[in-house]
PDB file of N, CA and C in Angstrom:
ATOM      1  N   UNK A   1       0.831  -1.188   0.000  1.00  0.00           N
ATOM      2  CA  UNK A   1       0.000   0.000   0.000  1.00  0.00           C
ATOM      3  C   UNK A   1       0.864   1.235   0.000  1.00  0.00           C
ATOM      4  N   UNK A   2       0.287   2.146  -0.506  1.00  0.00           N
ATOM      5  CA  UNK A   2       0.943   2.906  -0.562  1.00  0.00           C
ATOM      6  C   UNK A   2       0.975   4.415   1.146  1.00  0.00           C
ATOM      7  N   UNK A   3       0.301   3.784   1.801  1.00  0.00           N
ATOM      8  CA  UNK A   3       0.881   4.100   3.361  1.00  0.00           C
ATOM      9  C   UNK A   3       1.183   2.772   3.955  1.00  0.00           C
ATOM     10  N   UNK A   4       2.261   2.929   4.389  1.00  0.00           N
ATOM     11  CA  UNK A   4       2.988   1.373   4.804  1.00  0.00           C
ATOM     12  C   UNK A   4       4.571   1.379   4.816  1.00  0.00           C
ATOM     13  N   UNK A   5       4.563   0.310   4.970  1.00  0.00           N
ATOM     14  CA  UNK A   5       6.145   0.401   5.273  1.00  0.00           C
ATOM     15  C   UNK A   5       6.992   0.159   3.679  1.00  0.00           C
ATOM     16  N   UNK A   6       6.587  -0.173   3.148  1.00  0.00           N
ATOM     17  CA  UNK A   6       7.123  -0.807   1.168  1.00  0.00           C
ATOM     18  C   UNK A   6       6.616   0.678   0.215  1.00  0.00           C
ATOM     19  N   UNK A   7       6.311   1.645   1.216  1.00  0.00           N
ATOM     20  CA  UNK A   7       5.716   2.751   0.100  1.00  0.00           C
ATOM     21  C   UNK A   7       7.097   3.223  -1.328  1.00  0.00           C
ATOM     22  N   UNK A   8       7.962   2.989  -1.001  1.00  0.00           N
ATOM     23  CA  UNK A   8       9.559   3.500  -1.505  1.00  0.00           C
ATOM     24  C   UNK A   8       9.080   2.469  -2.836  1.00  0.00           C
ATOM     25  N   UNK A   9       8.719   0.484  -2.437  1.00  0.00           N
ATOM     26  CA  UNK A   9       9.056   0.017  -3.470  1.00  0.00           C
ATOM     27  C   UNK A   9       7.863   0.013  -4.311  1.00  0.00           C
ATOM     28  N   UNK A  10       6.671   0.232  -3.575  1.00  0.00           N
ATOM     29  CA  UNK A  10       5.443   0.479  -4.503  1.00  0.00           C
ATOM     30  C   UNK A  10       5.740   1.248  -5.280  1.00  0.00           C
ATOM     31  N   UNK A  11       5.955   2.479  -5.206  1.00  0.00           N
ATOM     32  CA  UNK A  11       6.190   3.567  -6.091  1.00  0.00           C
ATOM     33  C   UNK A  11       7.303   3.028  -7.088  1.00  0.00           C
ATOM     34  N   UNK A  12       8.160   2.820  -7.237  1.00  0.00           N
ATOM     35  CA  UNK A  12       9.223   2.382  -7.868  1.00  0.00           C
ATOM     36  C   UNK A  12       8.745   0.997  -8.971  1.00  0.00           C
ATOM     37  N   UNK A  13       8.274   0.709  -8.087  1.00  0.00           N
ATOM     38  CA  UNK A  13       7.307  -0.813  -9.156  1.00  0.00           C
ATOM     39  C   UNK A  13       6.111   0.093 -10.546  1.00  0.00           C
ATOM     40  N   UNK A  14       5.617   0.447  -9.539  1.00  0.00           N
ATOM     41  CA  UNK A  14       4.098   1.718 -10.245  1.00  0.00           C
ATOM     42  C   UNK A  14       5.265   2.106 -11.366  1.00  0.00           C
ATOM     43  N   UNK A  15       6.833   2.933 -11.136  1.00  0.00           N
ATOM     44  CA  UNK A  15       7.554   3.375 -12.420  1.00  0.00           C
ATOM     45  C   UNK A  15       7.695   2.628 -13.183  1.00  0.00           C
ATOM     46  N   UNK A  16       7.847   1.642 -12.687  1.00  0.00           N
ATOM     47  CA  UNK A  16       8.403   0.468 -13.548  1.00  0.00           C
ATOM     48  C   UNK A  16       7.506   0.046 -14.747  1.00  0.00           C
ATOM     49  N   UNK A  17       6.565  -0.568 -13.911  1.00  0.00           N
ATOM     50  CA  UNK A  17       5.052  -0.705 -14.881  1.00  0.00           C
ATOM     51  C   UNK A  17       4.836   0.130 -15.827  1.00  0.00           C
ATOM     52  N   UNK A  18       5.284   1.290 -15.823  1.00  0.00           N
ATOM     53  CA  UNK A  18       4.153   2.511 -16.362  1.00  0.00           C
ATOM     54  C   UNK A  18       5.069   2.581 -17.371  1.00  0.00           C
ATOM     55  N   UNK A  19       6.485   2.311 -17.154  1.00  0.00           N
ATOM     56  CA  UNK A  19       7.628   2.470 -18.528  1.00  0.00           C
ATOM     57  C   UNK A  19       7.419   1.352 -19.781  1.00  0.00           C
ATOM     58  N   UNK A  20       7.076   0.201 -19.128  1.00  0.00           N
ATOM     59  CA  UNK A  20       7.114  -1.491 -19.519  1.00  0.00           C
ATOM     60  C   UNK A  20       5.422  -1.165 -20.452  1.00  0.00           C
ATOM     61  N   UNK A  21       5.062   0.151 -19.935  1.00  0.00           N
ATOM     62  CA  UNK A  21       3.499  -0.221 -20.505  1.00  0.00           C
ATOM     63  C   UNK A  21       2.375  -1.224 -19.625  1.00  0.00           C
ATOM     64  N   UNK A  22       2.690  -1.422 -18.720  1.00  0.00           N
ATOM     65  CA  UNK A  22       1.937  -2.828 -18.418  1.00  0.00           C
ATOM     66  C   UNK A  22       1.233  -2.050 -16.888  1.00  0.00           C
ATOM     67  N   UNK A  23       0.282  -1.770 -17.107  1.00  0.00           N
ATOM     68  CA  UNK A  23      -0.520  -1.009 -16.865  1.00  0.00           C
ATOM     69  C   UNK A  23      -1.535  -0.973 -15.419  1.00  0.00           C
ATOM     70  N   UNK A  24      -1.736  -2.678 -15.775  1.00  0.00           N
ATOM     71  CA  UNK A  24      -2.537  -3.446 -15.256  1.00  0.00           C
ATOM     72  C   UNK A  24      -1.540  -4.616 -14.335  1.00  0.00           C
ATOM     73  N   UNK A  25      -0.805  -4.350 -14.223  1.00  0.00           N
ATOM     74  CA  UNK A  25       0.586  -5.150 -13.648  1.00  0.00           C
ATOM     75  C   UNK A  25       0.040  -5.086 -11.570  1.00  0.00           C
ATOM     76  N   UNK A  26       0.657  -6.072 -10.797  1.00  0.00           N
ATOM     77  CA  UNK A  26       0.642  -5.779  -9.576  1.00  0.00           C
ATOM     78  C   UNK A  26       1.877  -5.541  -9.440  1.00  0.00           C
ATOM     79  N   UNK A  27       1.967  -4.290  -8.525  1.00  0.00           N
ATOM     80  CA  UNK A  27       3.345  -3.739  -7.951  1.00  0.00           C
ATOM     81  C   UNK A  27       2.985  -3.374  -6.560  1.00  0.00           C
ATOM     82  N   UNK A  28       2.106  -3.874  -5.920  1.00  0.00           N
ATOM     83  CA  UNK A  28       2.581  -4.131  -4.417  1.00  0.00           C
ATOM     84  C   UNK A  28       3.284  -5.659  -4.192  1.00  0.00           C
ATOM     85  N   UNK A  29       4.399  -5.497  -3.181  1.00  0.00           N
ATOM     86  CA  UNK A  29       5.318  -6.831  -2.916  1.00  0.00           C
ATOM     87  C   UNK A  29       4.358  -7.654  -1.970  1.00  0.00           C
ATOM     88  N   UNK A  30       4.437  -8.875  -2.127  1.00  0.00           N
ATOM     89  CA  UNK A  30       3.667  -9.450  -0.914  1.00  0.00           C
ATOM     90  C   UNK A  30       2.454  -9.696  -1.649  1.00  0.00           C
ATOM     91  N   UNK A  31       1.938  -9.123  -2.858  1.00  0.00           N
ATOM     92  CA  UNK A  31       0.309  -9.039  -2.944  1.00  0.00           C
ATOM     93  C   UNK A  31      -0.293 -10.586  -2.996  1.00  0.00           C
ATOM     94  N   UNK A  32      -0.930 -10.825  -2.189  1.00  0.00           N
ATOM     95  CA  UNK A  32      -1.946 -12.108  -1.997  1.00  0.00           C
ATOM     96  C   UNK A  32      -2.294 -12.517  -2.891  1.00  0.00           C
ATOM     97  N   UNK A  33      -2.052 -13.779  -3.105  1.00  0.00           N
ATOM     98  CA  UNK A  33      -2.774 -14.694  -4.267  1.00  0.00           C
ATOM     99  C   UNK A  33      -4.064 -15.544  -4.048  1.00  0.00           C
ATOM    100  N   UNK A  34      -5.290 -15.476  -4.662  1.00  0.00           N
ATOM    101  CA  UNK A  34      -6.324 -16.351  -3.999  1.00  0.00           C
ATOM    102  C   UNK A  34      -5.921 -17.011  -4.959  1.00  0.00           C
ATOM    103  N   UNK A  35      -6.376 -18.614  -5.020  1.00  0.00           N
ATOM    104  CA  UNK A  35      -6.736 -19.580  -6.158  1.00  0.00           C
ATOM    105  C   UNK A  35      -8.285 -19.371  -6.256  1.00  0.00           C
ATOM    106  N   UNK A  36      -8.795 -20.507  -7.063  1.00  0.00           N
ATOM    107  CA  UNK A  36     -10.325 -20.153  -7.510  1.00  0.00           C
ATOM    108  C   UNK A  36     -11.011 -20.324  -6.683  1.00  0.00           C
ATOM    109  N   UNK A  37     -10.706 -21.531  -6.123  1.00  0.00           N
ATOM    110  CA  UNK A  37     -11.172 -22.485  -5.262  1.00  0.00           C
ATOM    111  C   UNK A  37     -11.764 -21.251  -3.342  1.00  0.00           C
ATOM    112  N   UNK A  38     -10.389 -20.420  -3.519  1.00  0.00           N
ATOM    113  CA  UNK A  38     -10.268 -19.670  -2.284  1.00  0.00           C
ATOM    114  C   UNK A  38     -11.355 -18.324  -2.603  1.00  0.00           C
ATOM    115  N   UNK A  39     -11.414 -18.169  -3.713  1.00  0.00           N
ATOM    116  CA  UNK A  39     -11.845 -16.844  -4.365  1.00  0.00           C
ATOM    117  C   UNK A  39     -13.557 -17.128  -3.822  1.00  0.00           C
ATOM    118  N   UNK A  40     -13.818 -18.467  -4.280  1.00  0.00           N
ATOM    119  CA  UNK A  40     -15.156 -18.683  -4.151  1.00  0.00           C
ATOM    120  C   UNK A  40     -15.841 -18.849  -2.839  1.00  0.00           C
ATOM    121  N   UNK A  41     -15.040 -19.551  -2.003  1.00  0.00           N
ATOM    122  CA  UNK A  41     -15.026 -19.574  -0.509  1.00  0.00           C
ATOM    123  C   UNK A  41     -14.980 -18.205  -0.152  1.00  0.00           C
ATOM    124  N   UNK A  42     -14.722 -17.551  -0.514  1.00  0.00           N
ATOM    125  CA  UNK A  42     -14.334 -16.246   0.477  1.00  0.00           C
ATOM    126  C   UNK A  42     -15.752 -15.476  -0.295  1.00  0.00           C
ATOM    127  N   UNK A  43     -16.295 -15.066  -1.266  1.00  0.00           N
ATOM    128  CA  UNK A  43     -17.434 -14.673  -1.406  1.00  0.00           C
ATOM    129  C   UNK A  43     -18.404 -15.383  -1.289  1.00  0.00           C
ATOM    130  N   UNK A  44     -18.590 -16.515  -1.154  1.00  0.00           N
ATOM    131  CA  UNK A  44     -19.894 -17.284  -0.460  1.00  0.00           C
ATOM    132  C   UNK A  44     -19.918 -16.968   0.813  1.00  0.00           C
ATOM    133  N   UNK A  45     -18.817 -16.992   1.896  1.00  0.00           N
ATOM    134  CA  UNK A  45     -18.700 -16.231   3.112  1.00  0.00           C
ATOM    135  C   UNK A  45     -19.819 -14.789   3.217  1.00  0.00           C
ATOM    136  N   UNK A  46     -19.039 -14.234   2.403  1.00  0.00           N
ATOM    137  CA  UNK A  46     -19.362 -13.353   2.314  1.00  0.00           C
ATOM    138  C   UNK A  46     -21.037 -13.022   2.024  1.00  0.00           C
ATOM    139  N   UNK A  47     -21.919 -13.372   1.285  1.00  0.00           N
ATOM    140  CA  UNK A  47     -23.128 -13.955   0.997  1.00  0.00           C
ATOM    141  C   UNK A  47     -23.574 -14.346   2.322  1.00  0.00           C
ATOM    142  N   UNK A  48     -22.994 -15.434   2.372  1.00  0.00           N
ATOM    143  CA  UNK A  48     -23.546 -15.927   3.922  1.00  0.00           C
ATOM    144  C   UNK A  48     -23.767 -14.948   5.024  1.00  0.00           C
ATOM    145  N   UNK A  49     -23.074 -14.037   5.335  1.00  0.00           N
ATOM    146  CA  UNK A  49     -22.819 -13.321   6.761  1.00  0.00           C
ATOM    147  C   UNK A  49     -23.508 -11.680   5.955  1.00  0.00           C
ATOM    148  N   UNK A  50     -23.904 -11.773   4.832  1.00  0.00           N
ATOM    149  CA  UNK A  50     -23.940 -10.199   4.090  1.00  0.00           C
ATOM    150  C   UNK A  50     -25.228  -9.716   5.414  1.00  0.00           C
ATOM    151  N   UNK A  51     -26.479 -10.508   5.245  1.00  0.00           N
ATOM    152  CA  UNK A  51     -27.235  -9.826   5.753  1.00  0.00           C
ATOM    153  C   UNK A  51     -27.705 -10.128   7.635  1.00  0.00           C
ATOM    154  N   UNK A  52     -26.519 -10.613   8.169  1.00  0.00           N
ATOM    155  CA  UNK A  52     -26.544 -10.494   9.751  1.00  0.00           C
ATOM    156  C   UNK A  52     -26.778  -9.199  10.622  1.00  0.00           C
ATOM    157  N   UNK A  53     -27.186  -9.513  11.703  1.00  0.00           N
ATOM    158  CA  UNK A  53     -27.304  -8.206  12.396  1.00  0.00           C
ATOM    159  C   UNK A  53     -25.807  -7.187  12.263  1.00  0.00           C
ATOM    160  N   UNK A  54     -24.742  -8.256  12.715  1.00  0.00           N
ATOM    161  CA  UNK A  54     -23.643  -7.445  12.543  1.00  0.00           C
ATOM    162  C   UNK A  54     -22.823  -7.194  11.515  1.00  0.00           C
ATOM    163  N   UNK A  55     -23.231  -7.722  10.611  1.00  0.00           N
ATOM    164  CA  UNK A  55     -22.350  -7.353   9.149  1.00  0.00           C
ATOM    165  C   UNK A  55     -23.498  -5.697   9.119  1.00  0.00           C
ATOM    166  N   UNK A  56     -24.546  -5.772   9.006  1.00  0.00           N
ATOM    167  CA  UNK A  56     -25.439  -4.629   9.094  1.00  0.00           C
ATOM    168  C   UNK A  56     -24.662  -3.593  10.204  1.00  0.00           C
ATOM    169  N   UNK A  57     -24.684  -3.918  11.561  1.00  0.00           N
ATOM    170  CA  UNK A  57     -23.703  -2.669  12.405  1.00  0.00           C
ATOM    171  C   UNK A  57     -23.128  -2.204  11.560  1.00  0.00           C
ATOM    172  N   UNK A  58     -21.853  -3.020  11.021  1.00  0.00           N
ATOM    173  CA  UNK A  58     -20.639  -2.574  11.090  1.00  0.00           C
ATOM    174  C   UNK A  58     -20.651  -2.076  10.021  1.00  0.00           C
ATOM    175  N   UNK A  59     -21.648  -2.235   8.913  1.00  0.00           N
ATOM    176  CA  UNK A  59     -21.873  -1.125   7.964  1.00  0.00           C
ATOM    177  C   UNK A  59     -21.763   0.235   8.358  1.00  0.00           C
ATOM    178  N   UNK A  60     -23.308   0.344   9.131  1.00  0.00           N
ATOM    179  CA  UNK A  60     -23.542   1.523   9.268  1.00  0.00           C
ATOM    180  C   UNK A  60     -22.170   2.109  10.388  1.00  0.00           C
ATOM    181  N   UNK A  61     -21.812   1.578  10.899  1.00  0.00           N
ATOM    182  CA  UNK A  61     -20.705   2.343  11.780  1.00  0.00           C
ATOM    183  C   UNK A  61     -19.899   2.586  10.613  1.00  0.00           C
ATOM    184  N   UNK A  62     -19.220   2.072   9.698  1.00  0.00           N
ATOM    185  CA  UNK A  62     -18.528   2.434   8.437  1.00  0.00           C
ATOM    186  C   UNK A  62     -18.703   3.841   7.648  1.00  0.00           C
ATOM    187  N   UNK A  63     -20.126   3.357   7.397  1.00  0.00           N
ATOM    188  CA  UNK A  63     -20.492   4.128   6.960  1.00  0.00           C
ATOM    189  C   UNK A  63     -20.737   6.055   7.037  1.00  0.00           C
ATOM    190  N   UNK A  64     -20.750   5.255   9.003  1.00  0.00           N
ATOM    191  CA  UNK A  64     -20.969   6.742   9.516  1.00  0.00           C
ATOM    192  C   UNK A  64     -19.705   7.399   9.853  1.00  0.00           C
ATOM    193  N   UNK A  65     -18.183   6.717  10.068  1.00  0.00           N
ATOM    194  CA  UNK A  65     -17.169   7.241   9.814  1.00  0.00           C
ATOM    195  C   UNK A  65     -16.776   7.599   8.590  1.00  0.00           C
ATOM    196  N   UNK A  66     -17.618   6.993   7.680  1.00  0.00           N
ATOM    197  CA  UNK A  66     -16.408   8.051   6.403  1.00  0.00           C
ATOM    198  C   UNK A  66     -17.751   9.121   5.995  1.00  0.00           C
ATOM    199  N   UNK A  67     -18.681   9.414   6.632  1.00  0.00           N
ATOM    200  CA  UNK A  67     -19.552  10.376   6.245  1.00  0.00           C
ATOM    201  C   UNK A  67     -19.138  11.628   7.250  1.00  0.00           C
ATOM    202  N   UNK A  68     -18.551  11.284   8.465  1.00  0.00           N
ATOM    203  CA  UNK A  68     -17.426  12.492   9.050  1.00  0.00           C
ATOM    204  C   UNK A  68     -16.657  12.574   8.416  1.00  0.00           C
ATOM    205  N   UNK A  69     -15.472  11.735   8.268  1.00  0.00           N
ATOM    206  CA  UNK A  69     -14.041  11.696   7.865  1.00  0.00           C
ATOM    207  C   UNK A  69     -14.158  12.504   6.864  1.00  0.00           C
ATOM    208  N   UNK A  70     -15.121  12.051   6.004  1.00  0.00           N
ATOM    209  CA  UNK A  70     -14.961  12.358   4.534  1.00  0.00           C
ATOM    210  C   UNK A  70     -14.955  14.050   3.912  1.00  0.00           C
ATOM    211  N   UNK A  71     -15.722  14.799   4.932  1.00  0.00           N
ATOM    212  CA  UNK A  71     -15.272  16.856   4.542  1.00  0.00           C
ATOM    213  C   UNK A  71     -14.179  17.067   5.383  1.00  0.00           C
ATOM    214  N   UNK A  72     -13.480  16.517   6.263  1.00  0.00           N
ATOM    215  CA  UNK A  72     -12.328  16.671   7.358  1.00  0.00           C
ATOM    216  C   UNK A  72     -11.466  16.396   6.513  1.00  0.00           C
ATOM    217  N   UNK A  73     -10.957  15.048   5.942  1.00  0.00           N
ATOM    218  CA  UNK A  73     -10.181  14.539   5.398  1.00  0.00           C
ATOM    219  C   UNK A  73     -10.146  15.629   3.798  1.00  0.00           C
ATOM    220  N   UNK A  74     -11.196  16.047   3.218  1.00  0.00           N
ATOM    221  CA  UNK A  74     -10.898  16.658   1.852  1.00  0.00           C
ATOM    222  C   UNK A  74     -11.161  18.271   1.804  1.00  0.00           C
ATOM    223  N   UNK A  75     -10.744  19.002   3.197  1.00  0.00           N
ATOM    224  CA  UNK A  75     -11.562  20.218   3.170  1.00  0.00           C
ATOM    225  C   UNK A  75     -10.586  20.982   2.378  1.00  0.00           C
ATOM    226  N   UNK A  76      -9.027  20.704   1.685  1.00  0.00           N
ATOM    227  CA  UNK A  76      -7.964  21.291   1.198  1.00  0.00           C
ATOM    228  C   UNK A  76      -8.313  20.945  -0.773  1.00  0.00           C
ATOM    229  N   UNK A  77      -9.058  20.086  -0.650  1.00  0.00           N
ATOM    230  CA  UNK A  77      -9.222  19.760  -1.932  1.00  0.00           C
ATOM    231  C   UNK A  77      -9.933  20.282  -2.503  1.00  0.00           C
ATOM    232  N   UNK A  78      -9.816  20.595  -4.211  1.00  0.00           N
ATOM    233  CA  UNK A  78     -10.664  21.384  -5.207  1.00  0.00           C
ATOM    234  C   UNK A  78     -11.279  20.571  -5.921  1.00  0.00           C
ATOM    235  N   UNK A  79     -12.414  20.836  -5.862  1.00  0.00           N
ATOM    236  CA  UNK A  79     -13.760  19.909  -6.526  1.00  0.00           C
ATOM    237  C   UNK A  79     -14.338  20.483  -7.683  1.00  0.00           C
ATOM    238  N   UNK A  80     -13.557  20.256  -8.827  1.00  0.00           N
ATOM    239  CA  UNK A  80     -15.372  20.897 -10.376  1.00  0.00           C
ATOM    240  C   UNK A  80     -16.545  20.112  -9.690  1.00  0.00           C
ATOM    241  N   UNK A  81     -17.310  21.278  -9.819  1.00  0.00           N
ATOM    242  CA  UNK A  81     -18.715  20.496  -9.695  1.00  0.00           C
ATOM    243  C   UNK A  81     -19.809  20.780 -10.545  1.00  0.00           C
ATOM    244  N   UNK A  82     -20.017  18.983 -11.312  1.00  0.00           N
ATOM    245  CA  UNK A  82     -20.734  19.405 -12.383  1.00  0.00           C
ATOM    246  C   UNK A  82     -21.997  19.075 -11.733  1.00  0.00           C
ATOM    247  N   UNK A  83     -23.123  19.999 -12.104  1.00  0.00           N
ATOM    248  CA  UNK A  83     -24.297  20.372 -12.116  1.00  0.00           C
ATOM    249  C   UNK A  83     -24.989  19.156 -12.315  1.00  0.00           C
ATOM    250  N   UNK A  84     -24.497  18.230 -13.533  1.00  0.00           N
ATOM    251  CA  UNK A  84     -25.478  17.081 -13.705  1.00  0.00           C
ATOM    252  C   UNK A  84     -25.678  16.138 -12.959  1.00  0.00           C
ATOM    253  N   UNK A  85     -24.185  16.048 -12.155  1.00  0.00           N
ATOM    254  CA  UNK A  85     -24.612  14.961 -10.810  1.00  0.00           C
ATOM    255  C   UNK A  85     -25.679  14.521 -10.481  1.00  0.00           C
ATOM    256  N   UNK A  86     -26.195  15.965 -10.150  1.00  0.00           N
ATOM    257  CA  UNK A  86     -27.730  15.597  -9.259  1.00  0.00           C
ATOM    258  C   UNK A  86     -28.694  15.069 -10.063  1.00  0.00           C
ATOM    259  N   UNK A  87     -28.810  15.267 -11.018  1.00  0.00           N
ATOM    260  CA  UNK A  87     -29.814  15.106 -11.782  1.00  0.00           C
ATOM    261  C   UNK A  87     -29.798  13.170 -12.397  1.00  0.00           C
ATOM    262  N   UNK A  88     -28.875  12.304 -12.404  1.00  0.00           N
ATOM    263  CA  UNK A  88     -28.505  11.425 -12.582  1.00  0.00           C
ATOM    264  C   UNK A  88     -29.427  10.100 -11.208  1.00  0.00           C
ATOM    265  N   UNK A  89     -29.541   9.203 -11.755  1.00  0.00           N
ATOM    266  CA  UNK A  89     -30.046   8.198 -10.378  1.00  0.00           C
ATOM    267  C   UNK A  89     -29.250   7.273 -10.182  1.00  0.00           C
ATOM    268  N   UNK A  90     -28.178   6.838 -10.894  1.00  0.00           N
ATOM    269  CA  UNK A  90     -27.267   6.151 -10.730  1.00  0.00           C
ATOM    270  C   UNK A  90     -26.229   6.628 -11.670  1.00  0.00           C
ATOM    271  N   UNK A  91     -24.800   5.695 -11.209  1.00  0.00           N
ATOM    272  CA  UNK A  91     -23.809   5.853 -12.098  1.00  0.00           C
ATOM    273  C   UNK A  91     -22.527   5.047 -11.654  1.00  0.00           C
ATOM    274  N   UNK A  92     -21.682   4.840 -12.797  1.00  0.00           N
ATOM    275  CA  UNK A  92     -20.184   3.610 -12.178  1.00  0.00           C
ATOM    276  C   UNK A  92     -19.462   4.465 -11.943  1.00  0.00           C
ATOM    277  N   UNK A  93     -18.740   5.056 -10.869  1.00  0.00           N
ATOM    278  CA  UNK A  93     -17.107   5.370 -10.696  1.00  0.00           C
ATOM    279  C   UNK A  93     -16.695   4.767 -10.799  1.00  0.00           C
ATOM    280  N   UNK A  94     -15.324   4.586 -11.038  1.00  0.00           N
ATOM    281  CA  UNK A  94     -14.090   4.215 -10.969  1.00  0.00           C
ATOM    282  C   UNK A  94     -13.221   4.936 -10.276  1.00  0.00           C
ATOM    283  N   UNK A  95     -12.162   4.642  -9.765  1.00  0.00           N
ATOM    284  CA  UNK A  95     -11.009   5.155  -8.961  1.00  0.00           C
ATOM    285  C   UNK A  95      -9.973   4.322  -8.544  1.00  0.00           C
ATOM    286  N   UNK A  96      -8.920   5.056  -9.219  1.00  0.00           N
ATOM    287  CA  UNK A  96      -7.390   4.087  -8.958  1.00  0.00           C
ATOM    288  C   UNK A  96      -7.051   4.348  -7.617  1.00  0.00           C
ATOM    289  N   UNK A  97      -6.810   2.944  -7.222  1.00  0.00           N
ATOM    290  CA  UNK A  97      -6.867   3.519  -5.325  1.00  0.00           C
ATOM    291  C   UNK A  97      -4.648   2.715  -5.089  1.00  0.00           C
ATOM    292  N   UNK A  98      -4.683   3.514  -5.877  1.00  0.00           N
ATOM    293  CA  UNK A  98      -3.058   4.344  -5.676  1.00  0.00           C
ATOM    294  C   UNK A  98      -2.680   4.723  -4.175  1.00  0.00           C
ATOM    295  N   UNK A  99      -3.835   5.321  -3.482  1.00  0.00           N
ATOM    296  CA  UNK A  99      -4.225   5.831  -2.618  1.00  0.00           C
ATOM    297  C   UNK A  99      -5.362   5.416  -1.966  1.00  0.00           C
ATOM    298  N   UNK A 100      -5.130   5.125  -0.617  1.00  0.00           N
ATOM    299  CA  UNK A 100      -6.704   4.496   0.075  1.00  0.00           C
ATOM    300  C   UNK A 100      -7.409   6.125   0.201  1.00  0.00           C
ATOM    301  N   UNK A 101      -7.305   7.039  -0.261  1.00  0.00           N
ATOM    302  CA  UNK A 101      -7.314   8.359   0.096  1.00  0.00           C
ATOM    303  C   UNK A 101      -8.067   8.842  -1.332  1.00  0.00           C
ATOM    304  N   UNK A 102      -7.923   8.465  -2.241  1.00  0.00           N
ATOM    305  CA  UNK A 102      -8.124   8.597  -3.773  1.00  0.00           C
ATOM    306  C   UNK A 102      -9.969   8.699  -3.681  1.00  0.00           C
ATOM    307  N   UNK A 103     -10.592   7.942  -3.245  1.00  0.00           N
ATOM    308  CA  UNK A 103     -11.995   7.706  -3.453  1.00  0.00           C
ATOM    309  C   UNK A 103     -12.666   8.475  -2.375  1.00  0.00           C
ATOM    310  N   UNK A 104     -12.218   9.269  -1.490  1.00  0.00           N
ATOM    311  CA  UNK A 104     -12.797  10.628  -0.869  1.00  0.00           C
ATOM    312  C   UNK A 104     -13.365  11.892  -1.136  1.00  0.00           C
ATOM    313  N   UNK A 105     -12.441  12.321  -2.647  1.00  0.00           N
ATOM    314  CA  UNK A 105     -12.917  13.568  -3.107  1.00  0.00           C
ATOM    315  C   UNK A 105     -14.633  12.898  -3.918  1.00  0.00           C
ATOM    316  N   UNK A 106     -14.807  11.825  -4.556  1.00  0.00           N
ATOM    317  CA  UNK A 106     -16.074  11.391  -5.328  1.00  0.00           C
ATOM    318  C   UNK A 106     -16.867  11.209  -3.718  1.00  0.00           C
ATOM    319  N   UNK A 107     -16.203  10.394  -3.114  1.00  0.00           N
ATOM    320  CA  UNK A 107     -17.092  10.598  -1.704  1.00  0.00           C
ATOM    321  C   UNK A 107     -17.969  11.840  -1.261  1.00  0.00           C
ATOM    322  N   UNK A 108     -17.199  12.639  -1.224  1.00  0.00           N
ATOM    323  CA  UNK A 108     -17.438  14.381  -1.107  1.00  0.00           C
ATOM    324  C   UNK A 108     -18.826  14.647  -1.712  1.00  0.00           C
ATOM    325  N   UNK A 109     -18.112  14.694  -3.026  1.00  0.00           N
ATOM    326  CA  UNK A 109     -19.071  15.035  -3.950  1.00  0.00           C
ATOM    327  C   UNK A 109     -20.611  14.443  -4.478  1.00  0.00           C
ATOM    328  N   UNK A 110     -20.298  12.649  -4.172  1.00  0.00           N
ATOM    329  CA  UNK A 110     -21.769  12.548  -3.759  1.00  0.00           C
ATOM    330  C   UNK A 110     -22.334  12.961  -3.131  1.00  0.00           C
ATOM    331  N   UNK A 111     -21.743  12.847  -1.635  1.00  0.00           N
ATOM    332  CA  UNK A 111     -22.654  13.921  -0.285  1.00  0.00           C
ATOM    333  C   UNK A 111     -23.497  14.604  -0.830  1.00  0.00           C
ATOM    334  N   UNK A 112     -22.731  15.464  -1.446  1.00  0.00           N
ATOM    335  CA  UNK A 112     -23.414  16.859  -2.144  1.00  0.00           C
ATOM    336  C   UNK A 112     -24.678  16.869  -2.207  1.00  0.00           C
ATOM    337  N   UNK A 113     -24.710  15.656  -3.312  1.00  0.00           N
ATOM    338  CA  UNK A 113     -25.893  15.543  -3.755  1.00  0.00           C
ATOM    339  C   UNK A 113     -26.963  14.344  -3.227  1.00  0.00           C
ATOM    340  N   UNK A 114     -26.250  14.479  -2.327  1.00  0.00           N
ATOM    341  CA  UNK A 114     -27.698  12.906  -1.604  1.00  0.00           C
ATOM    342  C   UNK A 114     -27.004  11.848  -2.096  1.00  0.00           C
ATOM    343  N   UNK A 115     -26.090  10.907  -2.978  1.00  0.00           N
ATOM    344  CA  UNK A 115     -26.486  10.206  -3.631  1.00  0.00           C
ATOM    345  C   UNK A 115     -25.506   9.217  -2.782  1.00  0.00           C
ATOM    346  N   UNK A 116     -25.877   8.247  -2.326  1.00  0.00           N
ATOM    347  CA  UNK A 116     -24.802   6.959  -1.976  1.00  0.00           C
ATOM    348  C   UNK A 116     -23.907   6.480  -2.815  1.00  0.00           C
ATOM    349  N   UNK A 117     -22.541   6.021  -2.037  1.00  0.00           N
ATOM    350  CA  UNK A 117     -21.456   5.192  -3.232  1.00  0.00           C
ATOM    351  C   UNK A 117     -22.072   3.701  -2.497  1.00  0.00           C
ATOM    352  N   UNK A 118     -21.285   2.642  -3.151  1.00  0.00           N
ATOM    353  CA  UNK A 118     -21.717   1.332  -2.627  1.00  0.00           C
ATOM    354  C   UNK A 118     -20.478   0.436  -3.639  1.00  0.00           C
TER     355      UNK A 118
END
């Protein structure tokens, strides 16, 4: 990750990649490998426990920390704000999370407008 202790070789990998072209490359060290087998286990888990009382808490406690965090953490940041947002009922972001920090400013900016990320 890029807060962590390997931030020096992440970055240096990320150069690497980006020279090689390869875009889509992993350049964190260490990065976890599931097999299929593990991939599937771990989202059936997941399924399983989605709608418990406490998978539900710990949403909303989630939820309700990054709905503080989230104007604290970006009050230095400059936002275009397009008008059509609001007017929209859904939509896909994307965000390169380079940064666990990266998907705050769209955070923000939904606020704005009522609209939940998920």
């Amino acid at each position: 990750m890029i807060i962590g202790k390997k931030r020096q070789e992440v970055i240096f990998n990320i150069k690497r990649c980006v020279k090689e072209k390869k875009f889509n490359a992993k350049v964190e060290p260490d990065d976890p490998v599931l097999s299929k087998k593990d991939r599937l286990k771990l989202v059936e888990k997941f399924w399983a426990n989605h709608n418990s009382p406490f998978s539900k808490a710990i949403n909303i406690l989630a939820r309700g920390i990054l709905n503080v965090g989230t104007p604290l953490l970006t009050l230095n940041t400059k936002i275009d704000n397009p008008k059509s947002l609001g007017k929209l009922s859904s939509a896909i972001i994307t965000c390169n999370h380079y940064n666990q920090f990266d998907c705050l400013p769209l955070k923000r900016l939904a606020m704005k407008y009522h609209k939940r990320l998920c």
